[in-house]
PDB file of N, CA and C in Angstrom:
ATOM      1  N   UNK A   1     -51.735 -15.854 -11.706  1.00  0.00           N
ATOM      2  CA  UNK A   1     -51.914 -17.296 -11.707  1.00  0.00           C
ATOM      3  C   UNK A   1     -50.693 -17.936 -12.354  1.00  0.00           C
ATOM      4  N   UNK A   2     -50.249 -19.280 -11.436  1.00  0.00           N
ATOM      5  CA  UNK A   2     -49.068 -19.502 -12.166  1.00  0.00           C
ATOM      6  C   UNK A   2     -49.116 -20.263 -13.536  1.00  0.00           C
ATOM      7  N   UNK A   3     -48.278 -20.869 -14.515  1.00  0.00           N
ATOM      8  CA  UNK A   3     -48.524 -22.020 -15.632  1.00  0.00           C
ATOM      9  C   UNK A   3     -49.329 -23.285 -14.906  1.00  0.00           C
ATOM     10  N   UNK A   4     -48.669 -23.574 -13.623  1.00  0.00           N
ATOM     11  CA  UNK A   4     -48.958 -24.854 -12.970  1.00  0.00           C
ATOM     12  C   UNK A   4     -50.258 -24.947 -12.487  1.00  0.00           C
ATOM     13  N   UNK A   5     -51.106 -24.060 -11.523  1.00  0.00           N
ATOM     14  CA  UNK A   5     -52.182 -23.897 -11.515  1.00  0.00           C
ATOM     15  C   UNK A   5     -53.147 -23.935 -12.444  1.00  0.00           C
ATOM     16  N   UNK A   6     -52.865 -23.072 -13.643  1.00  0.00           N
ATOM     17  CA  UNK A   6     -53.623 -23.283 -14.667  1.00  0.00           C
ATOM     18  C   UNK A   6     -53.799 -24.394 -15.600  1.00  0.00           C
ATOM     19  N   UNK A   7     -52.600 -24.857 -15.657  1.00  0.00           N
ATOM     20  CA  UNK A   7     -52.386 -26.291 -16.365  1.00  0.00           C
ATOM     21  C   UNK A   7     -53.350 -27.480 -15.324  1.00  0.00           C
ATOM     22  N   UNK A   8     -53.165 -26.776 -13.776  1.00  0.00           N
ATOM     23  CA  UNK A   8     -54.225 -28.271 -13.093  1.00  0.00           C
ATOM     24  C   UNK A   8     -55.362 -27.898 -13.182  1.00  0.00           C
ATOM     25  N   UNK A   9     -56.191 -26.986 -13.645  1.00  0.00           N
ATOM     26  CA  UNK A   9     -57.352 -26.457 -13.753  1.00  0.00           C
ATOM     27  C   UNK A   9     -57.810 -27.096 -14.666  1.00  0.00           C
ATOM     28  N   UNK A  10     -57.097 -26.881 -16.079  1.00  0.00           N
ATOM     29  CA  UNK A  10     -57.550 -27.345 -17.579  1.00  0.00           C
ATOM     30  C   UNK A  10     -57.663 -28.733 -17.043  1.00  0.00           C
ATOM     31  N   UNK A  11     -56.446 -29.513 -16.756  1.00  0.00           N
ATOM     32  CA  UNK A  11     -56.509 -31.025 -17.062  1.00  0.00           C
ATOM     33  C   UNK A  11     -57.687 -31.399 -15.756  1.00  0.00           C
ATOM     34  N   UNK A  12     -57.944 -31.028 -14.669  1.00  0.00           N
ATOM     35  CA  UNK A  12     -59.057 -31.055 -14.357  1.00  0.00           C
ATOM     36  C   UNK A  12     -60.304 -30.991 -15.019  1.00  0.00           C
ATOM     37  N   UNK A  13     -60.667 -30.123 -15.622  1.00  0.00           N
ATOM     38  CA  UNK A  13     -61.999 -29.907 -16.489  1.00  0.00           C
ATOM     39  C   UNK A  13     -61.776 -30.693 -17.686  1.00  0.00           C
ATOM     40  N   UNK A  14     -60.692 -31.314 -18.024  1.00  0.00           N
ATOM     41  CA  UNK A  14     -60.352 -32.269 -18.919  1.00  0.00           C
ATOM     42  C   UNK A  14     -61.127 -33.402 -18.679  1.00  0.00           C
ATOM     43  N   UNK A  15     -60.419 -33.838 -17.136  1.00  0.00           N
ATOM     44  CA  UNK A  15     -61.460 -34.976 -16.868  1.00  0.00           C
ATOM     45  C   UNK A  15     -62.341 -35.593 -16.327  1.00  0.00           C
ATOM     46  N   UNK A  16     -62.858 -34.135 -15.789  1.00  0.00           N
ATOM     47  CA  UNK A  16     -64.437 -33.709 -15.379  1.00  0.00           C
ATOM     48  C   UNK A  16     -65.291 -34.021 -16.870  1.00  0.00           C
ATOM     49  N   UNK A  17     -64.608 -33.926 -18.266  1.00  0.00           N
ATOM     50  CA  UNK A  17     -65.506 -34.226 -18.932  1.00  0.00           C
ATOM     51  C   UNK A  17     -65.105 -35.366 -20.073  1.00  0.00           C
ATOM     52  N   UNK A  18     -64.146 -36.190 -19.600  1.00  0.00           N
ATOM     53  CA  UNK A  18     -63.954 -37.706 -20.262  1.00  0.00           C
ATOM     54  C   UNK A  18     -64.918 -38.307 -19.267  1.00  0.00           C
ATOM     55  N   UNK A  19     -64.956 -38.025 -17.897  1.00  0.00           N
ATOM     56  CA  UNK A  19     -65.756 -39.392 -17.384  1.00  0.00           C
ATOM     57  C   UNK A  19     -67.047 -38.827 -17.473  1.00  0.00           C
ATOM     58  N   UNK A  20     -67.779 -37.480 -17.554  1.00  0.00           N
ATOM     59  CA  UNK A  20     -68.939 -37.358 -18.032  1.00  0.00           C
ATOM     60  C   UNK A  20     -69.303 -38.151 -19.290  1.00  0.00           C
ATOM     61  N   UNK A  21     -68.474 -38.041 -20.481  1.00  0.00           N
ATOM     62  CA  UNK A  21     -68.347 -38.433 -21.897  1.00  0.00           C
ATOM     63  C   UNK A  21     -68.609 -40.429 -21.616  1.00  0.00           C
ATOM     64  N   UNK A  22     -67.794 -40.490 -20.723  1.00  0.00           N
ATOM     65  CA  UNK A  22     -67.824 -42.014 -20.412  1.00  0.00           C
ATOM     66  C   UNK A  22     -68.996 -42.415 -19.544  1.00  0.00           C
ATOM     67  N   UNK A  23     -69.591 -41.477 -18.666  1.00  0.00           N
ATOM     68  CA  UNK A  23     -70.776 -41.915 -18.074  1.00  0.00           C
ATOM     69  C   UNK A  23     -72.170 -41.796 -19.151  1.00  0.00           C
ATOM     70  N   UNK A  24     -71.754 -40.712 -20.226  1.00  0.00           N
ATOM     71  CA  UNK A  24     -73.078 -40.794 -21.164  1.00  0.00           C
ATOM     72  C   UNK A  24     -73.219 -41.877 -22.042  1.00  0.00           C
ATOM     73  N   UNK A  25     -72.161 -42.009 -22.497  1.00  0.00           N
ATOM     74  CA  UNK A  25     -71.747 -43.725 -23.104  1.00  0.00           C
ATOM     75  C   UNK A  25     -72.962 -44.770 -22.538  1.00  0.00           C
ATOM     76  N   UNK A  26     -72.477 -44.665 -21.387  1.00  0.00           N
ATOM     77  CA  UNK A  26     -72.860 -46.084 -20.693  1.00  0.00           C
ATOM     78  C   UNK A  26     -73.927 -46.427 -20.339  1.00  0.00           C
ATOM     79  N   UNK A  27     -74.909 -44.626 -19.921  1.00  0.00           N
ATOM     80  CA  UNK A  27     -76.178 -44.435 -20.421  1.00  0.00           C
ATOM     81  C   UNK A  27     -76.849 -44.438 -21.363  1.00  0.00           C
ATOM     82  N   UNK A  28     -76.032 -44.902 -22.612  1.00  0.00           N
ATOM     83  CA  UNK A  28     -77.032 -44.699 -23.548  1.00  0.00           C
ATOM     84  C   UNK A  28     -77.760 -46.346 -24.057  1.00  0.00           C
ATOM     85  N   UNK A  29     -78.964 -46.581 -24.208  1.00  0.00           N
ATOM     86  CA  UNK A  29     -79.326 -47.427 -24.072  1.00  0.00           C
ATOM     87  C   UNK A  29     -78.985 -48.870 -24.632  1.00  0.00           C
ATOM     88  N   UNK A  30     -78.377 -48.494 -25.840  1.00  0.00           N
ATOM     89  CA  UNK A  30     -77.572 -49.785 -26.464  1.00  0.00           C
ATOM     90  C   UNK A  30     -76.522 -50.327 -25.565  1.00  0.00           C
ATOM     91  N   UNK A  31     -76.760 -49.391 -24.494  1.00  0.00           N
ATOM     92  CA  UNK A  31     -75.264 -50.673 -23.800  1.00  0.00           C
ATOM     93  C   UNK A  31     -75.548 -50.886 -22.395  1.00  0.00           C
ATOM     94  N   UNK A  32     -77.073 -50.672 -22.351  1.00  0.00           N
ATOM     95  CA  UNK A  32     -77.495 -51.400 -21.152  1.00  0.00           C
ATOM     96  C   UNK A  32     -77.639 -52.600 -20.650  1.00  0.00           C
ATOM     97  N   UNK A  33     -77.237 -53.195 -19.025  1.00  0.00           N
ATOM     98  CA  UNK A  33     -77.130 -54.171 -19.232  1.00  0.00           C
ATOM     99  C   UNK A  33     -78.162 -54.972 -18.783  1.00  0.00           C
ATOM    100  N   UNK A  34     -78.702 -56.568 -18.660  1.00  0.00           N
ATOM    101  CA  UNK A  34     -80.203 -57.069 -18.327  1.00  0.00           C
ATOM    102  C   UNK A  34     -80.420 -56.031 -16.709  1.00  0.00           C
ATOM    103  N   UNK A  35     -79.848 -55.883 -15.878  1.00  0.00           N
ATOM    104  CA  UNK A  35     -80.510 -55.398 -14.679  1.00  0.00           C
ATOM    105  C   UNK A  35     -80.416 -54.120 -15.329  1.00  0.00           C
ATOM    106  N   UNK A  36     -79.994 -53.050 -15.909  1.00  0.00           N
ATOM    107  CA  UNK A  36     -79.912 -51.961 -16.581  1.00  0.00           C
ATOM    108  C   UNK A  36     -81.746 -51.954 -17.037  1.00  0.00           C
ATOM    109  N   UNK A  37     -81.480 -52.700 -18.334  1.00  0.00           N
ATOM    110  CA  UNK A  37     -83.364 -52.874 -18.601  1.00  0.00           C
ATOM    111  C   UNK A  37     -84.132 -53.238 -17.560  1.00  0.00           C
ATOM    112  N   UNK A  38     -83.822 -53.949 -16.775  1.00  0.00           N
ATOM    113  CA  UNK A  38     -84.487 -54.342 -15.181  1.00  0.00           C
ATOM    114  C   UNK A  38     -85.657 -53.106 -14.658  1.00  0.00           C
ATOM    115  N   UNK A  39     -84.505 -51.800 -14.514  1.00  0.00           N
ATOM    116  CA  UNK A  39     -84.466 -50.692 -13.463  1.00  0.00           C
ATOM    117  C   UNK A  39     -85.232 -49.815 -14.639  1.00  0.00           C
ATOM    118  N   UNK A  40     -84.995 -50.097 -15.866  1.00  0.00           N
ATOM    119  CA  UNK A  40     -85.932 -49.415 -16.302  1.00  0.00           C
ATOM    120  C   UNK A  40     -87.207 -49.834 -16.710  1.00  0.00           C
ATOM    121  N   UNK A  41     -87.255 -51.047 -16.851  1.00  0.00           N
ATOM    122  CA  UNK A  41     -88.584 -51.043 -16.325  1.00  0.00           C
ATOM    123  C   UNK A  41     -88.876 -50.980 -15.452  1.00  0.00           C
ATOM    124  N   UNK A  42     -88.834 -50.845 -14.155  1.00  0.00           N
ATOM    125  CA  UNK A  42     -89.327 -50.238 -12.922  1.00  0.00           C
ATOM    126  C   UNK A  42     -89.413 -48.899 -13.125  1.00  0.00           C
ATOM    127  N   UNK A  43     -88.235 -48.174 -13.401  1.00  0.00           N
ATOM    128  CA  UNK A  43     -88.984 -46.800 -13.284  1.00  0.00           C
ATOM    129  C   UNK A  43     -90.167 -46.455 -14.763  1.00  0.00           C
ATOM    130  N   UNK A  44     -90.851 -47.343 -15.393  1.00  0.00           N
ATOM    131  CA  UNK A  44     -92.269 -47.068 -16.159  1.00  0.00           C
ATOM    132  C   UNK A  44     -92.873 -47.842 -15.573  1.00  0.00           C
ATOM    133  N   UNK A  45     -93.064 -48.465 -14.171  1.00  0.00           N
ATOM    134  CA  UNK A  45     -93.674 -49.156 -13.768  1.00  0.00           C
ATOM    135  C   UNK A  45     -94.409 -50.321 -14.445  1.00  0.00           C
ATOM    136  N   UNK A  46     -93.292 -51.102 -15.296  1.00  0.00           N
ATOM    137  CA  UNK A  46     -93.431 -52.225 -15.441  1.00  0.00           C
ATOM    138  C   UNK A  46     -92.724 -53.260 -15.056  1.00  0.00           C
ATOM    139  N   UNK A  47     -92.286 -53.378 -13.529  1.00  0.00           N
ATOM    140  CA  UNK A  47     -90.782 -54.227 -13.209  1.00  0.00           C
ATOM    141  C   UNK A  47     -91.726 -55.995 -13.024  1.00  0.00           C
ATOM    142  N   UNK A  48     -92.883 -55.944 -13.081  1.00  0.00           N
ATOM    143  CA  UNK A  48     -93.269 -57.104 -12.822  1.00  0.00           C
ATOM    144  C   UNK A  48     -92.999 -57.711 -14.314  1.00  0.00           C
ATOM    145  N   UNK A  49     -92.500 -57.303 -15.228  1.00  0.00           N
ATOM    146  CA  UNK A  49     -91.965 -57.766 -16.209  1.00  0.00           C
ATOM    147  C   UNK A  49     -90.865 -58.088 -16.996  1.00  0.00           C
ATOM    148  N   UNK A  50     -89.902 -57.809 -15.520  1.00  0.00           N
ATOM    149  CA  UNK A  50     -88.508 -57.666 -15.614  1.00  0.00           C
ATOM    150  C   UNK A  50     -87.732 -58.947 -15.683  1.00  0.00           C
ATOM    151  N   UNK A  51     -88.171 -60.000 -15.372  1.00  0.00           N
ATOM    152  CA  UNK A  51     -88.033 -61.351 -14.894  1.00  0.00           C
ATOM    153  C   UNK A  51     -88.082 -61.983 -16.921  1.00  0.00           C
ATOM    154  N   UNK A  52     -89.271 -61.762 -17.436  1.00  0.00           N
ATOM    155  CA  UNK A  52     -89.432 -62.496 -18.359  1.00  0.00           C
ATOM    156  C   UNK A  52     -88.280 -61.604 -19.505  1.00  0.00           C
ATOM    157  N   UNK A  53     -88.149 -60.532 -19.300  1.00  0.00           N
ATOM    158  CA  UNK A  53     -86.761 -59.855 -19.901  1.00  0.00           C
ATOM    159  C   UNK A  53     -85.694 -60.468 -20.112  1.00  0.00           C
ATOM    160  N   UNK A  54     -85.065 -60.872 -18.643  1.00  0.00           N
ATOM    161  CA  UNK A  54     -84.182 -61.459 -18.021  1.00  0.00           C
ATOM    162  C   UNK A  54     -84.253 -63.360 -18.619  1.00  0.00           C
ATOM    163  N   UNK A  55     -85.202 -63.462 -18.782  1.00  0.00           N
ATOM    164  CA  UNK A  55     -85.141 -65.247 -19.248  1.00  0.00           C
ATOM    165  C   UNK A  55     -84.853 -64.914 -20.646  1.00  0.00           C
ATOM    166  N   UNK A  56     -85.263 -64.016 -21.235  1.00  0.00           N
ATOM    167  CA  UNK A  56     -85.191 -64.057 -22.784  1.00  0.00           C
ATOM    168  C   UNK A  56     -83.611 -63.308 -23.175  1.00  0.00           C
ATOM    169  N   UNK A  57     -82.840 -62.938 -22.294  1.00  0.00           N
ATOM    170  CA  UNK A  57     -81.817 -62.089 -22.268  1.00  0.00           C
ATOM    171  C   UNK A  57     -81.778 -60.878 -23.502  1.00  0.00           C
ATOM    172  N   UNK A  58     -83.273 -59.693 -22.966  1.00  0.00           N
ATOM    173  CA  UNK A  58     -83.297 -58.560 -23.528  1.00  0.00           C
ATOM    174  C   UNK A  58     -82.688 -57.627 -22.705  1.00  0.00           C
ATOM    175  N   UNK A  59     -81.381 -57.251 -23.191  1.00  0.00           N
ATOM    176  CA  UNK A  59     -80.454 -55.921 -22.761  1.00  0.00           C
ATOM    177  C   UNK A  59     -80.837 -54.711 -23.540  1.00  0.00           C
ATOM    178  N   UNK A  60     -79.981 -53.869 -23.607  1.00  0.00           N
ATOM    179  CA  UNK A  60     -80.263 -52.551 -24.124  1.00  0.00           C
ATOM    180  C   UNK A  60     -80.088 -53.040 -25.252  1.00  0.00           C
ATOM    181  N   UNK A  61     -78.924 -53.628 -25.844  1.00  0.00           N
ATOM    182  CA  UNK A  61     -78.942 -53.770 -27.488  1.00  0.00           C
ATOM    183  C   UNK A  61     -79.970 -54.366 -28.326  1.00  0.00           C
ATOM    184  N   UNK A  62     -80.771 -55.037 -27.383  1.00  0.00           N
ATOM    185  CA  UNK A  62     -81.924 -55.558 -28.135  1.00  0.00           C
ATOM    186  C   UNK A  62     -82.527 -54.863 -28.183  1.00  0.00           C
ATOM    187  N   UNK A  63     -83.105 -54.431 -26.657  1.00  0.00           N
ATOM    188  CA  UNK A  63     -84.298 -53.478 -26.821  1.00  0.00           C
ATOM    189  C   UNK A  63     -84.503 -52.385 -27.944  1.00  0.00           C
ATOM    190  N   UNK A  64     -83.245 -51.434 -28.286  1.00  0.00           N
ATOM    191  CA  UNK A  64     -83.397 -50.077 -28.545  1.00  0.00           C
ATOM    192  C   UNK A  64     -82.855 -50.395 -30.072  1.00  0.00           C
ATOM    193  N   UNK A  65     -82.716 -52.113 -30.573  1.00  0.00           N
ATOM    194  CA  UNK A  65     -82.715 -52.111 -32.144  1.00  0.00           C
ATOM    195  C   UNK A  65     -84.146 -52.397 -33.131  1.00  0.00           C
ATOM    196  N   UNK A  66     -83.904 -51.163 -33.554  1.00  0.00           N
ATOM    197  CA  UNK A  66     -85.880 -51.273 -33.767  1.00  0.00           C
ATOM    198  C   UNK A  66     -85.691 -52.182 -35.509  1.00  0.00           C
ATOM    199  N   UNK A  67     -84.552 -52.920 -35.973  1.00  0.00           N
ATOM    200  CA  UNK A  67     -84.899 -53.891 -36.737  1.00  0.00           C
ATOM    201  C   UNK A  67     -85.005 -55.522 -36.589  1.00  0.00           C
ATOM    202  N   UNK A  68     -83.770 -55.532 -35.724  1.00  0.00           N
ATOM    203  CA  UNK A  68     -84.199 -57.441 -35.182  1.00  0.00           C
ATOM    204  C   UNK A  68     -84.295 -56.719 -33.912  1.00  0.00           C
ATOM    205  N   UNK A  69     -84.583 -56.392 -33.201  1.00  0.00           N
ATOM    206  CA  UNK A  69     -84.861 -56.476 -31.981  1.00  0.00           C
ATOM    207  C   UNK A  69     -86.070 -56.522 -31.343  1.00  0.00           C
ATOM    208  N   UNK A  70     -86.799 -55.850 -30.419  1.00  0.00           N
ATOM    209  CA  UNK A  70     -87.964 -55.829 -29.843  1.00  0.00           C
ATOM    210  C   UNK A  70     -89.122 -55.100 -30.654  1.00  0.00           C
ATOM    211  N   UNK A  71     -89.872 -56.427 -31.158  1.00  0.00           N
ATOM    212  CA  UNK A  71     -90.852 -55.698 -32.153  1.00  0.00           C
ATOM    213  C   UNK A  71     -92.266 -56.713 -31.393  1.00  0.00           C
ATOM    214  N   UNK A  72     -93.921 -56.201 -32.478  1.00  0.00           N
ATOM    215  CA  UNK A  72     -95.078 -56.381 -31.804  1.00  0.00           C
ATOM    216  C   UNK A  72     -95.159 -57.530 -31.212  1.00  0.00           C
ATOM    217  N   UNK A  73     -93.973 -58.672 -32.150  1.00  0.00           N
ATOM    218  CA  UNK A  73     -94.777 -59.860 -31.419  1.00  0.00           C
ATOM    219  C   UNK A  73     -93.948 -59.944 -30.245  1.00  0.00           C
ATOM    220  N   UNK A  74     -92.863 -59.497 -30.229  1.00  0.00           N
ATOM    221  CA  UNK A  74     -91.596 -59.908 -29.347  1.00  0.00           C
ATOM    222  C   UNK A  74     -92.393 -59.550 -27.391  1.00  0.00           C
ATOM    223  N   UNK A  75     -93.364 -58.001 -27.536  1.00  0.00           N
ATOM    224  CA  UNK A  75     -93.722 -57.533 -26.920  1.00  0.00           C
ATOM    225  C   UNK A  75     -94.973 -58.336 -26.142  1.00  0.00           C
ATOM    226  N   UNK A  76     -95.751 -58.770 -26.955  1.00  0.00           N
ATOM    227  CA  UNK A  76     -97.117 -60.168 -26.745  1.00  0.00           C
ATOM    228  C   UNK A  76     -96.477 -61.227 -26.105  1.00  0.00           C
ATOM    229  N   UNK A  77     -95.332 -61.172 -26.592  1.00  0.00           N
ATOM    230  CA  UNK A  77     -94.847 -62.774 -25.371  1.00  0.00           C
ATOM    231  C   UNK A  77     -94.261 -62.216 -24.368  1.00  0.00           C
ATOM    232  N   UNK A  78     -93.598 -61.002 -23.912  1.00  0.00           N
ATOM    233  CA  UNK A  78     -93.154 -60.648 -23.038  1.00  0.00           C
ATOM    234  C   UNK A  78     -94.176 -59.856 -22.225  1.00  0.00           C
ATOM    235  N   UNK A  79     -94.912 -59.347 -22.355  1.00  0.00           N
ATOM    236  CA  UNK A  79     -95.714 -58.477 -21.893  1.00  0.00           C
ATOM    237  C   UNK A  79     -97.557 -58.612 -22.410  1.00  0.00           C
ATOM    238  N   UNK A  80     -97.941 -59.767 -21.671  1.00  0.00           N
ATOM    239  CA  UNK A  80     -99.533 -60.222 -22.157  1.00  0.00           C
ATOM    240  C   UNK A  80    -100.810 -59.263 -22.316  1.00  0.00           C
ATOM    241  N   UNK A  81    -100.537 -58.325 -21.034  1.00  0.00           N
ATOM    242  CA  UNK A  81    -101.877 -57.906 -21.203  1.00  0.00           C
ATOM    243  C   UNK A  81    -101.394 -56.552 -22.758  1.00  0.00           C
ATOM    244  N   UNK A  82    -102.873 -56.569 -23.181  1.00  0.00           N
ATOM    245  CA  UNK A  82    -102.897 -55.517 -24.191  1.00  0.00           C
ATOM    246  C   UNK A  82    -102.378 -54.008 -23.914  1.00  0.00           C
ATOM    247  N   UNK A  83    -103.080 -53.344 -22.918  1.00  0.00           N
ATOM    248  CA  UNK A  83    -103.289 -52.403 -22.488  1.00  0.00           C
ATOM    249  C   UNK A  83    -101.731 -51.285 -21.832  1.00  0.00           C
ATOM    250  N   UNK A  84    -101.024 -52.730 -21.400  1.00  0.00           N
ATOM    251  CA  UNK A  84     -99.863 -52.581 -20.626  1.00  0.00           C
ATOM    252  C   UNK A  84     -98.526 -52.809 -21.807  1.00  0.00           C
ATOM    253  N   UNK A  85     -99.139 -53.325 -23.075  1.00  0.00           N
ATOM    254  CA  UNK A  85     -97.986 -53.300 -24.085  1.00  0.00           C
ATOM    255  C   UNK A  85     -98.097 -52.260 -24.588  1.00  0.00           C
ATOM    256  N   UNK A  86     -99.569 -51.442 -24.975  1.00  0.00           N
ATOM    257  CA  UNK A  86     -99.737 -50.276 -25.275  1.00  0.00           C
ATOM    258  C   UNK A  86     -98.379 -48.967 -24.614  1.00  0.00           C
ATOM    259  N   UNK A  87     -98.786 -49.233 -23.676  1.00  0.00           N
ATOM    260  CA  UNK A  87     -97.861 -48.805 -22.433  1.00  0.00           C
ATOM    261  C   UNK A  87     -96.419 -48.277 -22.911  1.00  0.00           C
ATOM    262  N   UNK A  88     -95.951 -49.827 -23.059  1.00  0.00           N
ATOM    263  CA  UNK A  88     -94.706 -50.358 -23.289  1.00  0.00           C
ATOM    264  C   UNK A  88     -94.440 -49.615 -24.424  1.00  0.00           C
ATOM    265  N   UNK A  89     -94.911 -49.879 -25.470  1.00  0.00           N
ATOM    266  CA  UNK A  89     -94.496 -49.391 -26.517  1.00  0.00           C
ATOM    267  C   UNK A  89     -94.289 -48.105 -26.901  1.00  0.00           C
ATOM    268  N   UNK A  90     -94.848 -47.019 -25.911  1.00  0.00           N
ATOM    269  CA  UNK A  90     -95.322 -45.859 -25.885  1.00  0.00           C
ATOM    270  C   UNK A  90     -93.819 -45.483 -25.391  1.00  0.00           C
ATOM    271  N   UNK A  91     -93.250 -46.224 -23.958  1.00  0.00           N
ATOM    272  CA  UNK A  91     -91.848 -46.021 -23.303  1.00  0.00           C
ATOM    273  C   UNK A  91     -90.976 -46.353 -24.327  1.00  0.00           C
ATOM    274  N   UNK A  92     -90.814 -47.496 -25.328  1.00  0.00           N
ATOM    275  CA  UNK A  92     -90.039 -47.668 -26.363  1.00  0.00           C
ATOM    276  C   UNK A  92     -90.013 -46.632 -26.653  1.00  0.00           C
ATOM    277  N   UNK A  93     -90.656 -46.317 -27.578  1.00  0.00           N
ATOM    278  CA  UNK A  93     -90.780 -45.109 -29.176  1.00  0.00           C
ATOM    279  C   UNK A  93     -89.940 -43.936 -28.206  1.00  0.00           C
ATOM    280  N   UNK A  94     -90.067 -43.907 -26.712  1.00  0.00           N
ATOM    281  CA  UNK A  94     -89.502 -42.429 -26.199  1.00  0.00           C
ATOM    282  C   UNK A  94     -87.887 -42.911 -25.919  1.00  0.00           C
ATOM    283  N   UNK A  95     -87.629 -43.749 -25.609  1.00  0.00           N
ATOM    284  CA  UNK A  95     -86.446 -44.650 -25.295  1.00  0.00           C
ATOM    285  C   UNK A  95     -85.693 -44.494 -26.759  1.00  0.00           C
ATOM    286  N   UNK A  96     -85.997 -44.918 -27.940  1.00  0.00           N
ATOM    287  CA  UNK A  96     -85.252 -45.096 -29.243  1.00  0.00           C
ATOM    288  C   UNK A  96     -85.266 -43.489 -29.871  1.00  0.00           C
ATOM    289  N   UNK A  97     -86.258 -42.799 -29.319  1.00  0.00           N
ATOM    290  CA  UNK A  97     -86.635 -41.147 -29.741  1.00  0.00           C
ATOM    291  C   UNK A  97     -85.817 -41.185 -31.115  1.00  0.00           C
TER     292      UNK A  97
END
């Protein structure tokens, strides 16, 4: 194998794993953006609540700051029924893990 080959191998797997490094970033929930929280609430099947998210402009940084951010009451105005904040809160606590 020559230097050159091997040298494009490394810097390949170099940045096979900056833009992994940069795609986990961007996944991580503090830097989600309002349609980001959107999609996730859809996938816990709460997107019919995605709208009142969106008026209150809760992104990831709100959501996933468990001191000013999304707390019991924050959840009662965004999300009415009882049963379905239960819910919610259940996807939080796994979301902030």
């Amino acid at each position: 194998m020559s230097v050159y080959s091997e040298s494009s191998i490394l810097a390949g797997s170099f940045d096979s794993k900056q833009t992994a490094n940069q795609s986990n970033e961007f996944d991580y929930p503090s830097n989600w953006s309002l349609d980001d929280v959107a999609k996730w609430l859809n996938d816990i099947s709460l997107q019919q609540y995605s709208e009142n998210f969106r008026r209150n402009d809760i992104d990831g940084s709100v959501l996933i700051d468990e001191v000013d951010g999304v707390n019991d009451d924050t959840i009662r105005q965004l999300i009415p029924p009882l049963g379905t904040q239960l819910k919610f809160k259940r996807a939080l606590r796994s979301l902030r893990g």
